[in-house]
C-alpha atoms as a PDB file:
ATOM      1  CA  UNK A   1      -3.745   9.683   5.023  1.00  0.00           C
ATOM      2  CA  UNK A   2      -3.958   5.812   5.967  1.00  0.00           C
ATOM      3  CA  UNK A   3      -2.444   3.732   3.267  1.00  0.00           C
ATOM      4  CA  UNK A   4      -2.381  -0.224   3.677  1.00  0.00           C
ATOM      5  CA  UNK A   5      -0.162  -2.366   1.166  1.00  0.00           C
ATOM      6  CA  UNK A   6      -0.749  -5.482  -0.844  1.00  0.00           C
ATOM      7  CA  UNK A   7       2.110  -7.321  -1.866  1.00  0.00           C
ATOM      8  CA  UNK A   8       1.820 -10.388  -4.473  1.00  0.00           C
ATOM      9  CA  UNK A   9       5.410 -10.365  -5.861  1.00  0.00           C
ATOM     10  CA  UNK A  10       8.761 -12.784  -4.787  1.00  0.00           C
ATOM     11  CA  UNK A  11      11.644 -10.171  -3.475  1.00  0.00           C
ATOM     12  CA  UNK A  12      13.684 -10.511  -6.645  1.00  0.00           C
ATOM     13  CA  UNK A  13      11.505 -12.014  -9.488  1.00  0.00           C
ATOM     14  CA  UNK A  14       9.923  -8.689  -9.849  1.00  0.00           C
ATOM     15  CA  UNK A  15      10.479  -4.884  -9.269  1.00  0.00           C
ATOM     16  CA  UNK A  16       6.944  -4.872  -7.342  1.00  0.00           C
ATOM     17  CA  UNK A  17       8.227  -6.095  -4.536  1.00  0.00           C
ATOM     18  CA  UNK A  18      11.033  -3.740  -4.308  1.00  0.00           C
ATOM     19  CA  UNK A  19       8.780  -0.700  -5.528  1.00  0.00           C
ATOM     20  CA  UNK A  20       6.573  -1.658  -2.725  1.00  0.00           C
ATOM     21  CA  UNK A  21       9.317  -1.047   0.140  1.00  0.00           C
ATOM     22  CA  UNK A  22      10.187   1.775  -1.594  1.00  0.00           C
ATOM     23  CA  UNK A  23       6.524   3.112  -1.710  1.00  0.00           C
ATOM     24  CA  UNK A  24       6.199   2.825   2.309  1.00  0.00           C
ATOM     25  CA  UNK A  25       9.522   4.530   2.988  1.00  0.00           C
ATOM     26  CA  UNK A  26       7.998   7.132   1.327  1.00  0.00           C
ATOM     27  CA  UNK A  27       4.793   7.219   2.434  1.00  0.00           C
ATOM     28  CA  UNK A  28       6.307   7.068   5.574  1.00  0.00           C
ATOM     29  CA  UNK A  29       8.688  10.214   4.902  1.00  0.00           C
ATOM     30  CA  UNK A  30       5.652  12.444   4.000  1.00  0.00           C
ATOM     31  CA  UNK A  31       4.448  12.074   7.181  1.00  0.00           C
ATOM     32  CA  UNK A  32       1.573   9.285   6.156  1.00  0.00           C
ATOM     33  CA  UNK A  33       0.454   6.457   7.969  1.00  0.00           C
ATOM     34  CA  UNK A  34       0.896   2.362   7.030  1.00  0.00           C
ATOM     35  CA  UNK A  35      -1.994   0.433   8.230  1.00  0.00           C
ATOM     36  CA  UNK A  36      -0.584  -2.876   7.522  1.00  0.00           C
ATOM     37  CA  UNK A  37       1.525  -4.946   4.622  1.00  0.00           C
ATOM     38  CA  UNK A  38      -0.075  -7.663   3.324  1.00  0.00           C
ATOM     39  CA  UNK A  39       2.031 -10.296   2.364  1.00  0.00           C
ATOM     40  CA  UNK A  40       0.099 -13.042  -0.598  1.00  0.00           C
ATOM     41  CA  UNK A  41       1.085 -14.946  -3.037  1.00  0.00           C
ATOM     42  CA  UNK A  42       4.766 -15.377  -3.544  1.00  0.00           C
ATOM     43  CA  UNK A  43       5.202 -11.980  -1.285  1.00  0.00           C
ATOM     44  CA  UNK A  44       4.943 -14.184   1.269  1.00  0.00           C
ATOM     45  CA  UNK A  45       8.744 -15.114   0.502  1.00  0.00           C
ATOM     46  CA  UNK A  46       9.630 -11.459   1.997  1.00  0.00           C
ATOM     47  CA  UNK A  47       9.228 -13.456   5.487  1.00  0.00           C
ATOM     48  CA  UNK A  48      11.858 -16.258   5.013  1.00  0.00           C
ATOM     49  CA  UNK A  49      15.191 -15.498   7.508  1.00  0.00           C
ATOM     50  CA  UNK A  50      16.734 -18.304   5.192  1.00  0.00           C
ATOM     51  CA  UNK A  51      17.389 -16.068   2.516  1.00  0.00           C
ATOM     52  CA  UNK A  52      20.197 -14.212   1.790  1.00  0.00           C
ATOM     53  CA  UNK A  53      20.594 -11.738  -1.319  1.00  0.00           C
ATOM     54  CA  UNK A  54      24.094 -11.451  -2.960  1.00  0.00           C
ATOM     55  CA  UNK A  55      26.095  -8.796  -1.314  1.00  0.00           C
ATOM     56  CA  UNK A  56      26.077  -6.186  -4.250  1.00  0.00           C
ATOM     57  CA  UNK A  57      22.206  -6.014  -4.394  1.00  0.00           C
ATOM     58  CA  UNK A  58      19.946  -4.773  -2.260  1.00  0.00           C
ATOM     59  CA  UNK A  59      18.613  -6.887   0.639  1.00  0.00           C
ATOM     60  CA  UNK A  60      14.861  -6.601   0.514  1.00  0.00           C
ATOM     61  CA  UNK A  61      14.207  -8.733   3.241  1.00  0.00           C
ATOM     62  CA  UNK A  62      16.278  -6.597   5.265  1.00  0.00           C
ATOM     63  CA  UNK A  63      14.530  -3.431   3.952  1.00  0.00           C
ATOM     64  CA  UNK A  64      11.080  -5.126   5.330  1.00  0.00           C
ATOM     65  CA  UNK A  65      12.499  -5.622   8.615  1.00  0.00           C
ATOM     66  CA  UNK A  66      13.678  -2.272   8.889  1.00  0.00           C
ATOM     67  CA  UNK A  67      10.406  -1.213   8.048  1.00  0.00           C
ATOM     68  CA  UNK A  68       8.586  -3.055  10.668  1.00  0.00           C
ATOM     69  CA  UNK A  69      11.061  -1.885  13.324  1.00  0.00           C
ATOM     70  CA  UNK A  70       9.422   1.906  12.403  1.00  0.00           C
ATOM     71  CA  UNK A  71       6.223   0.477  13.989  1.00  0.00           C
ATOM     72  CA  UNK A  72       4.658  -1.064  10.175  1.00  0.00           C
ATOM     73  CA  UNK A  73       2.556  -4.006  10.416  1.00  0.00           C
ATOM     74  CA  UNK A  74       3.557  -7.109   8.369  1.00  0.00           C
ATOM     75  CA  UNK A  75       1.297  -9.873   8.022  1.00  0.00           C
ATOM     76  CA  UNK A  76       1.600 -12.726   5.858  1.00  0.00           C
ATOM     77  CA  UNK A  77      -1.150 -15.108   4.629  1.00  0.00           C
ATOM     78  CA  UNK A  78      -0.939 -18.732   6.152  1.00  0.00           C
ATOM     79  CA  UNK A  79      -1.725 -20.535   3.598  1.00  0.00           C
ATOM     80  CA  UNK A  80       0.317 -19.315   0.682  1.00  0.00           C
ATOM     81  CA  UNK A  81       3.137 -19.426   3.791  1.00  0.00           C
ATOM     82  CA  UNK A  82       2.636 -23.143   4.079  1.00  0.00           C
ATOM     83  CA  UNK A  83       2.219 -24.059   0.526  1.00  0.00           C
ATOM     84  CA  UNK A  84       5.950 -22.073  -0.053  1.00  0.00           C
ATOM     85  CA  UNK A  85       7.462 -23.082   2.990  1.00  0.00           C
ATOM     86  CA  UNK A  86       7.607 -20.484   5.016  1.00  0.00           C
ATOM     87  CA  UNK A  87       6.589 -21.250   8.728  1.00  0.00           C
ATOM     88  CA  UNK A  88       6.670 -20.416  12.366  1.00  0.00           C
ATOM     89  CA  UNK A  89       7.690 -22.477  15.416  1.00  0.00           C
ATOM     90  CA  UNK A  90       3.610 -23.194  15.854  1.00  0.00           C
ATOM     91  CA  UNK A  91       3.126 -23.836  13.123  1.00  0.00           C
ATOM     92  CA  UNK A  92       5.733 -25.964  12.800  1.00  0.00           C
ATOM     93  CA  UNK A  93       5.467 -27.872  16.070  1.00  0.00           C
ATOM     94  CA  UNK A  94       1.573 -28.134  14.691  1.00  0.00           C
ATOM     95  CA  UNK A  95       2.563 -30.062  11.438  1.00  0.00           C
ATOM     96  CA  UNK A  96       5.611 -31.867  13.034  1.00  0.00           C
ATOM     97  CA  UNK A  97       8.107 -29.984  10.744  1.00  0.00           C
ATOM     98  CA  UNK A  98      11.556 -30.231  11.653  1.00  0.00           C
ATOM     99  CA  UNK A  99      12.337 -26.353  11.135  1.00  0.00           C
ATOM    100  CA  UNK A 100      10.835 -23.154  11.480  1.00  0.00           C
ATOM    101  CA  UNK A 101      11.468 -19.438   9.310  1.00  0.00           C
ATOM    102  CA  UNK A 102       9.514 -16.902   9.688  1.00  0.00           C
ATOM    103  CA  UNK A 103      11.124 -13.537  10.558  1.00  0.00           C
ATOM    104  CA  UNK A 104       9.961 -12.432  13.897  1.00  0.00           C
ATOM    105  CA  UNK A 105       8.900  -9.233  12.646  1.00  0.00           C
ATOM    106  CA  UNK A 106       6.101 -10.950  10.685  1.00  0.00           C
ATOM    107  CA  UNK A 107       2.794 -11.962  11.791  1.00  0.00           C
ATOM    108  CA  UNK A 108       0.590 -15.320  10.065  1.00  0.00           C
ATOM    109  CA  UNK A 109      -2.814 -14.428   9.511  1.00  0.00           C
ATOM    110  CA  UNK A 110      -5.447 -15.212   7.062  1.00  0.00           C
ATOM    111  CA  UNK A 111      -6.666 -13.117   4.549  1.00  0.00           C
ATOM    112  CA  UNK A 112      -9.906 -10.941   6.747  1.00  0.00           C
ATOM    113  CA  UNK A 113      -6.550  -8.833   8.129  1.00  0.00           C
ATOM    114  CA  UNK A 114      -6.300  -7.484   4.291  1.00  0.00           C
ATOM    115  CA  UNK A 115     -10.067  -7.060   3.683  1.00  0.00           C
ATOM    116  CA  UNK A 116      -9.586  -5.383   7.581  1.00  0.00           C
ATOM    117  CA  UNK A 117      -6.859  -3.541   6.513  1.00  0.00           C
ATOM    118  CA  UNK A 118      -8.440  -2.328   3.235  1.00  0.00           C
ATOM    119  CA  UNK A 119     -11.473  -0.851   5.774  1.00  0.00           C
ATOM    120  CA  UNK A 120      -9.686   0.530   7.912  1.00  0.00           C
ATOM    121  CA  UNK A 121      -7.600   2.717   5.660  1.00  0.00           C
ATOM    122  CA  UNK A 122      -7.686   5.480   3.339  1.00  0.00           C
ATOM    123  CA  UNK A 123      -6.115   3.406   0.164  1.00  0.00           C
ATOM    124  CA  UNK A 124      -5.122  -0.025  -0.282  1.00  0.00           C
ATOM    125  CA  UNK A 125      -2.253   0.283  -2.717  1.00  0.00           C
ATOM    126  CA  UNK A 126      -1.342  -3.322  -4.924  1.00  0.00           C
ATOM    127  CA  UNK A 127       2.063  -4.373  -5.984  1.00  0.00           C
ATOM    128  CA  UNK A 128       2.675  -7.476  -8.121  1.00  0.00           C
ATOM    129  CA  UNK A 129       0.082  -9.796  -9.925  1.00  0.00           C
END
């Protein structure tokens, strides 16, 4: 089965976020398939290589990278990137911004790669509100 994943929740302000890494590895493990994450909302913070968790929790944004590094897409949505801060070197260079970070792992997009996503897959599967 294809599954794609919707993510609206911050890394640490929620459990959705976390339950939604948690729900790939595993969808992974039973030998599915991840269309693409979709980051929105304040999942877009997932993307920031600014943060750092302290050391006795677990480091979501780490967990995300990991993921992508087993061949998941990870997209997040531009605008609710720019309106939290979170930008690439284009992008920055584009609104003369002194800084850029955005993991490399992720990818800015708008949001026709969810709706694109949600076609091309078996299940789109929502975490967060």
């Amino acid at each position: 089965m294809i599954f794609s994943v919707h993510v609206l929740a911050s890394p640490y302000s929620q459990q959705a976020n976390a339950s939604a890494l948690q729900f790939c590895q595993a969808t992974l493990q039973q030998g599915h398939q991840i269309k693409r994450v979709f980051f929105s909302g304040d999942g877009v913070l997932s993307a920031s290589t600014l943060a750092v968790p302290p050391q006795d929790e677990r480091n979501l944004y780490r967990g995300w990278q990991d993921l992508a590094q087993q061949g998941v897409e990870l997209v997040v949505c531009i605008s609710a990137c720019l309106r939290r801060g979170i930008i690439n070197e284009s992008e920055a260079t584009r609104y003369q911004v002194p800084g850029h970070n955005l993991a490399p792992c992720f990818v800015l997009a708008g949001l026709g790669q969810l709706v694109d996503a949600a076609l091309e897959s078996d299940r789109l599967v929502t975490f967060g509100a």
